[in-house]
Protein backbone atom coordinates (compact mmCIF):
# COMPACT_ATOMS: atom_id res chain seq x y z
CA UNK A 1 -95.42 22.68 -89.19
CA UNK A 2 -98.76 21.36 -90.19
CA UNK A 3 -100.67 17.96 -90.12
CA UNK A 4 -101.06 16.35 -93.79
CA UNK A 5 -104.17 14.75 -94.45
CA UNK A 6 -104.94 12.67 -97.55
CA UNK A 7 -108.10 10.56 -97.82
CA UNK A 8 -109.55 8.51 -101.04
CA UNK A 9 -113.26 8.07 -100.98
CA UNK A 10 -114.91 5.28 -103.42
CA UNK A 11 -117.56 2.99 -103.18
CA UNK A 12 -117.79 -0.02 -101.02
CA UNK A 13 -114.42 -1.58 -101.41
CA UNK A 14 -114.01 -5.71 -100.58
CA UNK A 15 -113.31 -6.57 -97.48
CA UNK A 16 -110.26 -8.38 -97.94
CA UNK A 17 -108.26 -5.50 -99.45
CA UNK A 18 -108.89 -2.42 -97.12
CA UNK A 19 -105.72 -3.42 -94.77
CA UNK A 20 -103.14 -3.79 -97.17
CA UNK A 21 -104.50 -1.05 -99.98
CA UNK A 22 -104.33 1.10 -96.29
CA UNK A 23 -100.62 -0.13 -95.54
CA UNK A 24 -99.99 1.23 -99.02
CA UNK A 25 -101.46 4.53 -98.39
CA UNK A 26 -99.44 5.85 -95.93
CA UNK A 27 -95.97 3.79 -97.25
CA UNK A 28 -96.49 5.51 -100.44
CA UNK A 29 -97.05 8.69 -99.09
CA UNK A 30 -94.12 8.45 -96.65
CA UNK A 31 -91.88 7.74 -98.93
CA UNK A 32 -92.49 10.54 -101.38
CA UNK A 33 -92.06 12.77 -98.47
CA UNK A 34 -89.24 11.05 -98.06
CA UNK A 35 -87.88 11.60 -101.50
CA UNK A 36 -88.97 15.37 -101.23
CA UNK A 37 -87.02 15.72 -98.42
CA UNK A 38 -89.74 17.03 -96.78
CA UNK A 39 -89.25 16.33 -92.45
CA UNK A 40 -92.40 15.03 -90.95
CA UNK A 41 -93.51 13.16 -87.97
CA UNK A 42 -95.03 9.82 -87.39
CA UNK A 43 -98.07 8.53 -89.68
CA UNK A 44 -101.52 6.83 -88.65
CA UNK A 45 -103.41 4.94 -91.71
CA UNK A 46 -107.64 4.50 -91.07
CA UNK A 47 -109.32 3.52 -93.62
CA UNK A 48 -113.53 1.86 -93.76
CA UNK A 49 -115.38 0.14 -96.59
CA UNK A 50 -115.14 3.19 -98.41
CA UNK A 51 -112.15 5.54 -97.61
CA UNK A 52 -108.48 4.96 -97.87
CA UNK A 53 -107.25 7.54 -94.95
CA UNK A 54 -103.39 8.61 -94.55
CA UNK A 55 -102.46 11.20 -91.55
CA UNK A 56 -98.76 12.25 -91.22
CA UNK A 57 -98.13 14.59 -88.43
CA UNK A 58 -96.20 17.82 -88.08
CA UNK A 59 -95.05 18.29 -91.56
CA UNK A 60 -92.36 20.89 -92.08
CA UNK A 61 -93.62 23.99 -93.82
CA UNK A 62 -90.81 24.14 -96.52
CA UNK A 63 -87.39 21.78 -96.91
CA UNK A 64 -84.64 22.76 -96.02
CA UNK A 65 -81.49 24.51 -98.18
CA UNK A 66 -79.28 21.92 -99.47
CA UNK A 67 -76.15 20.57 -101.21
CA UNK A 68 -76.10 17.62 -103.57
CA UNK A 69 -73.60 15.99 -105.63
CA UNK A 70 -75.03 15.10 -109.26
CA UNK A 71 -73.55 12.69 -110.98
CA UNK A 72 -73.22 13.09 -114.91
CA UNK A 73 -71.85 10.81 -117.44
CA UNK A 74 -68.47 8.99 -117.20
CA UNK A 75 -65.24 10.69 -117.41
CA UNK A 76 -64.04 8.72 -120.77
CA UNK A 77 -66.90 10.77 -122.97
CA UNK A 78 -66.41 13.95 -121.00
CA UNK A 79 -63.45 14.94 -122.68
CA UNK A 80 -61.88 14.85 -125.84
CA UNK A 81 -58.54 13.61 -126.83
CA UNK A 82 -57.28 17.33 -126.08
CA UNK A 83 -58.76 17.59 -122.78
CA UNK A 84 -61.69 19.56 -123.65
CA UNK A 85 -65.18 19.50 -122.61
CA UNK A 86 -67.51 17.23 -124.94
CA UNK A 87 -70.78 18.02 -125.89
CA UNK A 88 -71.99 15.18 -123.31
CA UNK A 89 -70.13 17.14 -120.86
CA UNK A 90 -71.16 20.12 -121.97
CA UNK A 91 -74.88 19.49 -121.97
CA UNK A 92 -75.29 18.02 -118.81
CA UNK A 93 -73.53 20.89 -116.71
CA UNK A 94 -76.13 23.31 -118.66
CA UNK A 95 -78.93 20.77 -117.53
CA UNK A 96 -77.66 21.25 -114.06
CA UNK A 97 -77.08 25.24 -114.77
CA UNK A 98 -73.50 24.68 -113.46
CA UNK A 99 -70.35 26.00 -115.36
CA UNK A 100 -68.45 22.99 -116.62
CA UNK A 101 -65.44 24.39 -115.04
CA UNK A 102 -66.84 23.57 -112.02
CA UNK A 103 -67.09 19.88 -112.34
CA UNK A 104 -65.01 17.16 -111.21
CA UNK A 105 -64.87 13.42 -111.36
CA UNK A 106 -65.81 10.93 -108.62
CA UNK A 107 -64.51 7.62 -108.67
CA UNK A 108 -67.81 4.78 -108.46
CA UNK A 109 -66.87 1.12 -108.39
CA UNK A 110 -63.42 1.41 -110.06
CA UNK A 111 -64.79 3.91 -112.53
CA UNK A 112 -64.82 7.49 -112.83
CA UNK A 113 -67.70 9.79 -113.56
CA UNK A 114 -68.27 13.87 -113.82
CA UNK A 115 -70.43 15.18 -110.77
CA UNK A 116 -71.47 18.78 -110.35
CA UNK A 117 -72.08 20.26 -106.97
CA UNK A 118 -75.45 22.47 -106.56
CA UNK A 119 -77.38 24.04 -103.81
CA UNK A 120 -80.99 23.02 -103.77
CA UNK A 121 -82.89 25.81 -102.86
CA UNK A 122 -85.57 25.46 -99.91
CA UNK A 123 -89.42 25.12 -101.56
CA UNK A 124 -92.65 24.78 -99.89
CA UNK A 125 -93.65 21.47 -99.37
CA UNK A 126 -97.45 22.20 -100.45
CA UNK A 127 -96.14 22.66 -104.26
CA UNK A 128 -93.99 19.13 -103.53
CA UNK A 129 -96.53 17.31 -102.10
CA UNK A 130 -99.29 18.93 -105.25
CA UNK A 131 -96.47 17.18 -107.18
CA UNK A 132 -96.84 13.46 -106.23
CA UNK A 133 -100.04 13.27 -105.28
CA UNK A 134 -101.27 11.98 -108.03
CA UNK A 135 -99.02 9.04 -108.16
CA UNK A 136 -100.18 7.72 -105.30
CA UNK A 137 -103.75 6.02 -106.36
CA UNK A 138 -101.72 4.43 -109.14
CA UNK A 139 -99.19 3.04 -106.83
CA UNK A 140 -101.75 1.29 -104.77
CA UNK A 141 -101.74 -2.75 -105.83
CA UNK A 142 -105.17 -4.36 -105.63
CA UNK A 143 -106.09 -8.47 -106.19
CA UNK A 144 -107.96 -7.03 -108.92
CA UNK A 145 -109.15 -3.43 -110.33
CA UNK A 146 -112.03 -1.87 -112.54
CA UNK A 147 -112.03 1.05 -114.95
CA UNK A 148 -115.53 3.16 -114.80
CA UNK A 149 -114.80 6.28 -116.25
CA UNK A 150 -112.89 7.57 -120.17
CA UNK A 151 -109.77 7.77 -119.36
CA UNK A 152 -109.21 3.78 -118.19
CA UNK A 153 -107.68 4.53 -114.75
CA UNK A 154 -107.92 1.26 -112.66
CA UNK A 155 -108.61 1.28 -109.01
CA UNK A 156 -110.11 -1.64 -107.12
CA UNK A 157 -113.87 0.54 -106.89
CA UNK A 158 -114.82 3.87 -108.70
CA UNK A 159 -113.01 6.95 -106.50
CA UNK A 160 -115.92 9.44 -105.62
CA UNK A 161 -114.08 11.90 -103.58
CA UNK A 162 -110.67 13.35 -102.89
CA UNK A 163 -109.42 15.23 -99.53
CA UNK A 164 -106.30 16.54 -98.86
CA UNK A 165 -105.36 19.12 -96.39
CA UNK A 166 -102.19 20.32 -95.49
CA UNK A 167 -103.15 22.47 -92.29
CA UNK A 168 -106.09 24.70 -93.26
CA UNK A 169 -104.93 24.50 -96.92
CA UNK A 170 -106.83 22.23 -99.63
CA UNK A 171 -104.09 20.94 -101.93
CA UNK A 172 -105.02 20.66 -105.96
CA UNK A 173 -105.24 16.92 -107.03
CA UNK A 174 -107.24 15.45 -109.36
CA UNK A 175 -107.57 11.62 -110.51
CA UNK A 176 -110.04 9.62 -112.78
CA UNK A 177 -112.25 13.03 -113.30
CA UNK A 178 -112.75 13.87 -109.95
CA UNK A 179 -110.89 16.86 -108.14
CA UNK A 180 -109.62 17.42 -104.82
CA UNK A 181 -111.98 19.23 -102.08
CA UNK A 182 -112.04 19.85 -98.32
CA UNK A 183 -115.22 17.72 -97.95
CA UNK A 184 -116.48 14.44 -97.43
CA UNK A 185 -119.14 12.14 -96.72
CA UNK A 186 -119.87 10.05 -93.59
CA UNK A 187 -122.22 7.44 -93.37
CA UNK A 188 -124.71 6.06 -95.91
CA UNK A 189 -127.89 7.50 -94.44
CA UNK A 190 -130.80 8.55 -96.55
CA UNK A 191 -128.93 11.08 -99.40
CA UNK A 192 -125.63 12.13 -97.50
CA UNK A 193 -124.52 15.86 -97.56
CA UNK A 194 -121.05 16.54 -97.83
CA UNK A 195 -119.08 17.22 -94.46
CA UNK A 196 -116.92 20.13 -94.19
CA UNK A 197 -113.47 19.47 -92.79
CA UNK A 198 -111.63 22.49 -91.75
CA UNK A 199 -108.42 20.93 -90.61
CA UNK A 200 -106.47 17.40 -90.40
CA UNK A 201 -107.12 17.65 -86.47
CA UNK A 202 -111.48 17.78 -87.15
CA UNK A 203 -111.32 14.79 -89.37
CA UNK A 204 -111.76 12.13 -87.03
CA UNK A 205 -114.45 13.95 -84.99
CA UNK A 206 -116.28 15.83 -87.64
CA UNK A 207 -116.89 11.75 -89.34
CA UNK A 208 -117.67 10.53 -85.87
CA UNK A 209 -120.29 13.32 -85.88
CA UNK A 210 -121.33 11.92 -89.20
CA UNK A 211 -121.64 8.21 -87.62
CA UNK A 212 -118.21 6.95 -89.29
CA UNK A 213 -115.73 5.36 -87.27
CA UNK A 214 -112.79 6.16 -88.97
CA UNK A 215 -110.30 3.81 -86.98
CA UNK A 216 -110.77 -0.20 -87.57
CA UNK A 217 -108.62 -0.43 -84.38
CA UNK A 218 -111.89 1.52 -82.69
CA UNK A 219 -114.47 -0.41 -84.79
CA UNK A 220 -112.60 -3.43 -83.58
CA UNK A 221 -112.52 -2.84 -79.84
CA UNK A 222 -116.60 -1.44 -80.41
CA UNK A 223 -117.90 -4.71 -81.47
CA UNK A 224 -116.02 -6.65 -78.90
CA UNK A 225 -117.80 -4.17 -76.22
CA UNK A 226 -120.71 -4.51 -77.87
CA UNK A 227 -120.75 -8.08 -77.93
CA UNK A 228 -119.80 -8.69 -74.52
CA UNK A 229 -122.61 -6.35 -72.89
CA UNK A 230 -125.40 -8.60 -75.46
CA UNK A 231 -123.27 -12.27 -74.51
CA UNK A 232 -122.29 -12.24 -70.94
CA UNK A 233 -126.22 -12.26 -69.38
CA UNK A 234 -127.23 -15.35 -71.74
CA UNK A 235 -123.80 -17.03 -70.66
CA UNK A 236 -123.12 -17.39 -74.50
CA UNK A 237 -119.36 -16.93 -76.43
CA UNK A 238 -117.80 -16.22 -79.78
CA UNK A 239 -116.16 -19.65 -80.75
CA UNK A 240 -112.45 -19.91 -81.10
CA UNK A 241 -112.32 -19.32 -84.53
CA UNK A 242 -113.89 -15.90 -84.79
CA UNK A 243 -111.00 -14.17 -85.47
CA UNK A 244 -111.06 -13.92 -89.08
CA UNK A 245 -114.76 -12.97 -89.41
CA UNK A 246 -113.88 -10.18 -87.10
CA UNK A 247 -111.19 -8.44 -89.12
CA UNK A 248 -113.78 -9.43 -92.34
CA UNK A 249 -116.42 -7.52 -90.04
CA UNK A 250 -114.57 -4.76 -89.46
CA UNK A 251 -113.81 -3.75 -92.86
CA UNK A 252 -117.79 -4.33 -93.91
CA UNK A 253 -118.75 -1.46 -91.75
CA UNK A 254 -118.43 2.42 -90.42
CA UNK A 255 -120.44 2.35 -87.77
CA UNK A 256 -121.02 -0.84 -86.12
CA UNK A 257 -124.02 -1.92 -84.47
CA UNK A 258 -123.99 -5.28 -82.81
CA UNK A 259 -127.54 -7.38 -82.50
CA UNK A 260 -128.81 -10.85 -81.52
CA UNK A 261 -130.91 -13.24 -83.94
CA UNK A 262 -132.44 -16.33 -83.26
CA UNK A 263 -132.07 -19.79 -85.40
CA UNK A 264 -134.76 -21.79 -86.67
CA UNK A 265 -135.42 -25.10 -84.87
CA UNK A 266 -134.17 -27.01 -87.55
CA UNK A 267 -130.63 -25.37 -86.85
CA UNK A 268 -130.15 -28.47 -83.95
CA UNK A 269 -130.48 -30.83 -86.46
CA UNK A 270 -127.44 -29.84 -88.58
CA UNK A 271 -123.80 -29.81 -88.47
CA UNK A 272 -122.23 -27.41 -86.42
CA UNK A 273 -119.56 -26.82 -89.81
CA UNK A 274 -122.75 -26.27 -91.73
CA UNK A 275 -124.12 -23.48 -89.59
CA UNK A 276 -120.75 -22.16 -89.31
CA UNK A 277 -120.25 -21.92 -93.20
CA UNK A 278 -124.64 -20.55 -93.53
CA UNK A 279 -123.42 -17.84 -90.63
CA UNK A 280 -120.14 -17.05 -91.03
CA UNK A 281 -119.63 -17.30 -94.70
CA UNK A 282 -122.98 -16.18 -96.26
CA UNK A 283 -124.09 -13.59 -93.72
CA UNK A 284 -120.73 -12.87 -91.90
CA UNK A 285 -123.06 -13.41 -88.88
CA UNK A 286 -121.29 -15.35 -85.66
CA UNK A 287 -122.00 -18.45 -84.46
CA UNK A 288 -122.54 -18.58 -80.57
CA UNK A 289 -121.69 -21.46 -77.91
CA UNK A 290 -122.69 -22.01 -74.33
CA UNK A 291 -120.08 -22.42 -71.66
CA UNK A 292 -119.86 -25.98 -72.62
CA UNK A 293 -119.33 -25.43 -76.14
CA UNK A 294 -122.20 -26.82 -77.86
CA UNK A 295 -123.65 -24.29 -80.37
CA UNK A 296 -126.60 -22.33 -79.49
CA UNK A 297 -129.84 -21.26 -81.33
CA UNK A 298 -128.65 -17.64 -81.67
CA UNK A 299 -126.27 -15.58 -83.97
CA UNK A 300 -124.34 -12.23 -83.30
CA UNK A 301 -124.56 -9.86 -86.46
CA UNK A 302 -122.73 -6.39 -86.87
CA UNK A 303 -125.26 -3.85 -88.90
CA UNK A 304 -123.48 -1.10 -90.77
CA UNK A 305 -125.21 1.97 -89.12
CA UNK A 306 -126.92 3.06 -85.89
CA UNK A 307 -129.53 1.40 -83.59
CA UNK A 308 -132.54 2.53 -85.68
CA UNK A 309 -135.49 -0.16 -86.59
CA UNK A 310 -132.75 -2.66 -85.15
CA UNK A 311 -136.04 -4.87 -84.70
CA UNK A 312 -137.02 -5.03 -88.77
CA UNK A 313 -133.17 -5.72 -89.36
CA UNK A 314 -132.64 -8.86 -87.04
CA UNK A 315 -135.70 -10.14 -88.43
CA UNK A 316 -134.75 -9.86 -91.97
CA UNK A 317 -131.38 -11.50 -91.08
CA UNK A 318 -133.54 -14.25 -89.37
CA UNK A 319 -135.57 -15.12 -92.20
CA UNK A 320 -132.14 -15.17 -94.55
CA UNK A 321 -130.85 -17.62 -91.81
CA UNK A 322 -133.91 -19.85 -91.52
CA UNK A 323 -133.97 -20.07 -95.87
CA UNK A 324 -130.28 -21.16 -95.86
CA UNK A 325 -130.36 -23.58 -93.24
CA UNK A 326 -133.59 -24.74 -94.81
CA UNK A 327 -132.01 -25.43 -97.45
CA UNK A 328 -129.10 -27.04 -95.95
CA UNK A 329 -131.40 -29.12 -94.23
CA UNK A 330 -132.68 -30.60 -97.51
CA UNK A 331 -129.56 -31.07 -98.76
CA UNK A 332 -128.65 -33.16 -95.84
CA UNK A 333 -131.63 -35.32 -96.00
CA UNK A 334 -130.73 -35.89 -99.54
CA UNK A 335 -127.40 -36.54 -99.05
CA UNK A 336 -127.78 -39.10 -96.74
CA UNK A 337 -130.31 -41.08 -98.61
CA UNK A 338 -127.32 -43.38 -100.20
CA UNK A 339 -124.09 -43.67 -98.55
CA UNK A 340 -120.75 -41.55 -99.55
CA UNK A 341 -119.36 -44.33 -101.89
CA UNK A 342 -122.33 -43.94 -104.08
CA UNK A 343 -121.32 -40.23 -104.67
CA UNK A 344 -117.52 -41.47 -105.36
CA UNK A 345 -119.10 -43.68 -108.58
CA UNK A 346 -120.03 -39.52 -109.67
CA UNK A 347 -116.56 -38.26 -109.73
CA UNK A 348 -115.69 -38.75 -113.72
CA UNK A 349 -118.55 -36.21 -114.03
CA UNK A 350 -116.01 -33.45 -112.49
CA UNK A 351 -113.35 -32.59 -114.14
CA UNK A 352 -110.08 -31.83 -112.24
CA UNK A 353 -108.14 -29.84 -114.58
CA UNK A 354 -106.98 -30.08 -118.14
CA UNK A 355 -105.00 -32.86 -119.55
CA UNK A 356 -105.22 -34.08 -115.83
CA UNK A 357 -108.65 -35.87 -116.31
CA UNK A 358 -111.11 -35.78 -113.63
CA UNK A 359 -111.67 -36.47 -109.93
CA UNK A 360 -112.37 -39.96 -110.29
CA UNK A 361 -108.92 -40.23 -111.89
CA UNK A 362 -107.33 -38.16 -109.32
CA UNK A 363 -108.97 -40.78 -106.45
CA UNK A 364 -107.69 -43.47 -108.90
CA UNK A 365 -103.82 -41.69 -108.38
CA UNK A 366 -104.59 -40.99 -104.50
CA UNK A 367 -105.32 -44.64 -104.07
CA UNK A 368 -102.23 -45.73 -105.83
CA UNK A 369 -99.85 -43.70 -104.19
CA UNK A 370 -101.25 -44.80 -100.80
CA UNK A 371 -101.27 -48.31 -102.18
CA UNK A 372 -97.14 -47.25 -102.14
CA UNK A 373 -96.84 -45.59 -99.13
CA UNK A 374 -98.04 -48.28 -96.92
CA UNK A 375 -95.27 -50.43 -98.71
CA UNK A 376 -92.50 -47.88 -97.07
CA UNK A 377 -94.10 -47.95 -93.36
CA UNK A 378 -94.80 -50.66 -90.84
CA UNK A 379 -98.76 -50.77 -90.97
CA UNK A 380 -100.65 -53.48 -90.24
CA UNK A 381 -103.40 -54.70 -92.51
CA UNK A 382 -106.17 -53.25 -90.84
CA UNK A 383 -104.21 -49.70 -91.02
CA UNK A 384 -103.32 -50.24 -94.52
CA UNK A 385 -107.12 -51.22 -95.64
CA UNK A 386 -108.08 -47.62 -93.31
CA UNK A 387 -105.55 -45.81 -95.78
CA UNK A 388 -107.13 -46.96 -98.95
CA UNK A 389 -110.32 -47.08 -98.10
CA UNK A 390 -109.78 -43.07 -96.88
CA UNK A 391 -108.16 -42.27 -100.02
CA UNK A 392 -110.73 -43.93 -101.87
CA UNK A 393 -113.64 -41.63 -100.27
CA UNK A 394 -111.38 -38.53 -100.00
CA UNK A 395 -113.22 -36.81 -102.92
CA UNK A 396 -116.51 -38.52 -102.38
CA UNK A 397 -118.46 -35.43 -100.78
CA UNK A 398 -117.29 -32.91 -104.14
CA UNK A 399 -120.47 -34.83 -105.92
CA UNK A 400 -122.73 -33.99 -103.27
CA UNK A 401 -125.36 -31.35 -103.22
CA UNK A 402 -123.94 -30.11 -100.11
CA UNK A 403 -120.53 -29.09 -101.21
CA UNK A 404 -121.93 -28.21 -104.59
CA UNK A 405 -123.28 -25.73 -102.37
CA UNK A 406 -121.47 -24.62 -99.87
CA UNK A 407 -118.15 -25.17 -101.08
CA UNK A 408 -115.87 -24.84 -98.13
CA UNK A 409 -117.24 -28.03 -96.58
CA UNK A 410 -115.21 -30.57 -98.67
CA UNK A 411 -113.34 -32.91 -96.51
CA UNK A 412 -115.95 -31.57 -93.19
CA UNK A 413 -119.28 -32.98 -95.52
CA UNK A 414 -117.34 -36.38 -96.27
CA UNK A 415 -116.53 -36.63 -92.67
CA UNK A 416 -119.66 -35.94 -91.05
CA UNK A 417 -121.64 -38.49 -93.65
CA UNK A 418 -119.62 -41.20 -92.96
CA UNK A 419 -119.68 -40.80 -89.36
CA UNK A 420 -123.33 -41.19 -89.32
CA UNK A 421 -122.76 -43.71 -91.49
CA UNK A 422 -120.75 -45.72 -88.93
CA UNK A 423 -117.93 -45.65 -90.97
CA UNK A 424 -114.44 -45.97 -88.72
CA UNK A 425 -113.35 -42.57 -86.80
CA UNK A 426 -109.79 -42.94 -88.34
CA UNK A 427 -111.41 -42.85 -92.25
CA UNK A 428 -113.71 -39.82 -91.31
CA UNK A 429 -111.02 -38.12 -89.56
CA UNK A 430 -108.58 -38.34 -92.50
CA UNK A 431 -111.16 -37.18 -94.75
CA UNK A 432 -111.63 -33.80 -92.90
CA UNK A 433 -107.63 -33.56 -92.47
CA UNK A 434 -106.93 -33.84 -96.01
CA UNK A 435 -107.75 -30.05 -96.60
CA UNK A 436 -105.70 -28.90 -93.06
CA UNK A 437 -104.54 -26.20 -92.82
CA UNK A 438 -107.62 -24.33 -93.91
CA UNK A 439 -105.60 -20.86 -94.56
């Protein structure tokens, strides 16, 4: 038995479709093993930015001997009115290189059919697996794919390298021009050399060696370590709702680096959901809280690659950070100049979607229908008057420069103006709810 190895190299793929093109990878390849009959063991998927990574262990060598019953076409064609073969018959036994004296019917759902009965010889599972290997890229399902090369195959990023090993043996396979060798490439470092993999078992070490981390599970569990050692002297924490940006984070890099940058002053001054969407949307950066939970001046960034001029990196992400929220600053103050209502009278300047007019007439419908749904509840006046004076400010903060901006603040923007605003908690609150859940 040997260890299969199969591994797709391409350029930087997005984020959000390593796990599930990875998933893919090793279900695809287990079940044309499967459908080979070839025995195997259990199967580990890696994968990074750039590789797809399938590793099935203990692979059998060759299948086994076997019988199977083939079933041909159905009885009533088989044979003529004088018993005799047909030349459906007749054909499909030679297809099968069986004697049609040697068939016999087979009763399926209330209706007969001819089957023949033929011993599969065993074959080595190199020359199967050679066989389907070139199925699999196509097999993978991305969100969306690209072409690069003549002959228009689609894969979510150009494929640069191919690997597959079955022991010490490089199986043939070749896809979108590029053919099948027992090399690849670890991280991007200056011009990379190819890396030599001699067997299934090196892989993971000999990329390690080349500063890839092939596991996310490690990657994962190194930027929580890393994290921690960097966090726990300040007394400063990941928020709650770092989960996401992790798994994001993980698939962005091979070799993770974890470092601490520093926000501007003007950073105290904003919204914590604005320095949450400048950090964690735009940089993929963390936002960082004190025991008490109040944000603090500092971000946590992953770099993709070692500890090298770590200095001239966390300032470059610094002065990214201090531009942004700059900007968001302005944006703010020029918000704020009028209050939210004024940005309502903007809304027939957006259009909502065809033949479905535009966000002033969708506030006009969201007002009427809460007009109605008071009618069916006990409210009092006061509650009703919060209800349509909510719905009538729901889409208010779409026409500011803030969301114009930073998208995923509609409903938080709204809310956070007409707090400062003095506006009543229950018509601010409703405004941010509107868009809950936010995945």
């Amino acid at each position: 038995m040997n260890d299969l190895l199969i591994e797709i190299l391409t350029e930087e793929l997005p984020a959000r479709f390593v796990d599930d093109a990875r998933e893919q990878l090793v279900t695809h390849v287990l079940e044309h093993l499967d459908e080979a009959c070839i025995a195997h063991g259990a199967a580990r998927g890696m994968s990074t930015p750039r590789r797809l990574v399938a590793l099935v262990k203990e692979v059998a060598d060759a299948t086994e001997p076997r019988t199977v019953d083939v079933k041909g076409p159905p009885s009533t064609v088989s044979y003529d009115a004088e018993g005799k073969p047909t030349a459906a018959m007749l054909g499909f036994c030679r297809g099968q290189g069986i004697d049609s004296s040697a068939a016999f019917e087979q009763d399926v759902a209330g209706r007969k059919y001819i089957y023949v009965r033929k011993t599969l010889p065993a074959r080595a599972s190199s020359e199967l697996i050679e066989q389907f290997l070139s199925r699999i890229p196509r097999e993978i399902a991305f969100p969306k794919s690209m072409h690069w090369e003549e002959s228009g195959f689609q894969f979510a990023r150009p494929i640069r390298s191919l690997l597959c090993l079955f022991g010490n043996t490089v199986l043939n396979w070749e896809i979108a021009g590029v053919h099948s060798a027992a090399t690849t490439y670890g991280l991007r470092i200056g011009k990379t050399r190819p890396i030599t993999i001699p067997s299934p078992e090196d892989y993971v070490r000999r990329l390690r060696e080349a500063f890839v981390v092939a596991d996310p599970l490690e990657r994962h569990r190194l930027i929580e370590k890393q994290a921690e050692r960097l966090l726990r002297p300040l007394g400063f924490k990941m928020g709650p709702n770092a989960g996401d940006l992790m798994k994001e984070v993980v698939n962005l890099v091979e070799y993770p680096t974890c470092f601490l940058g520093s926000l501007p002053a003007i950073a105290s001054e904003l919204p914590e959901s604005v320095i949450r969407s400048v950090l964690q949307e735009q940089m993929h950066s963390f936002i960082l809280y004190d025991g008490d939970g109040n944000v603090v001046p500092h971000f946590l960034s992953v770099r993709n690659g070692l500890s090298d001029f770590i200095d001239i990196v966390r300032h470059g992400n610094e002065s990214v950070a201090n531009a942004r929220l700059q900007d968001a600053a302005f944006f703010l103050a020029e918000d704020t100049r009028q209050p939210l209502q004024a940005y309502a009278n903007r809304l027939d300047t957006l259009v909502f979607m065809d033949r479905l007019g535009t966000m002033a007439d969708k506030t006009h419908r969201l007002e009427s229908l809460a007009a109605v749904a008071s009618t069916f509840t006990t409210v009092t006046q006061p509650e009703q008057e919060t209800l349509l004076s909510a719905a009538r400010l729901a889409k208010a903060d779409l026409a500011t420069n803030m969301v114009k901006e930073y998208t995923s603040l509609q409903g938080e923007i709204g809310s956070v103006y007409l707090t400062r605003q003095g506006q009543a908690p229950d018509i601010a609150s409703a405004v941010r709810e509107q868009y809950m859940p936010r995945s």
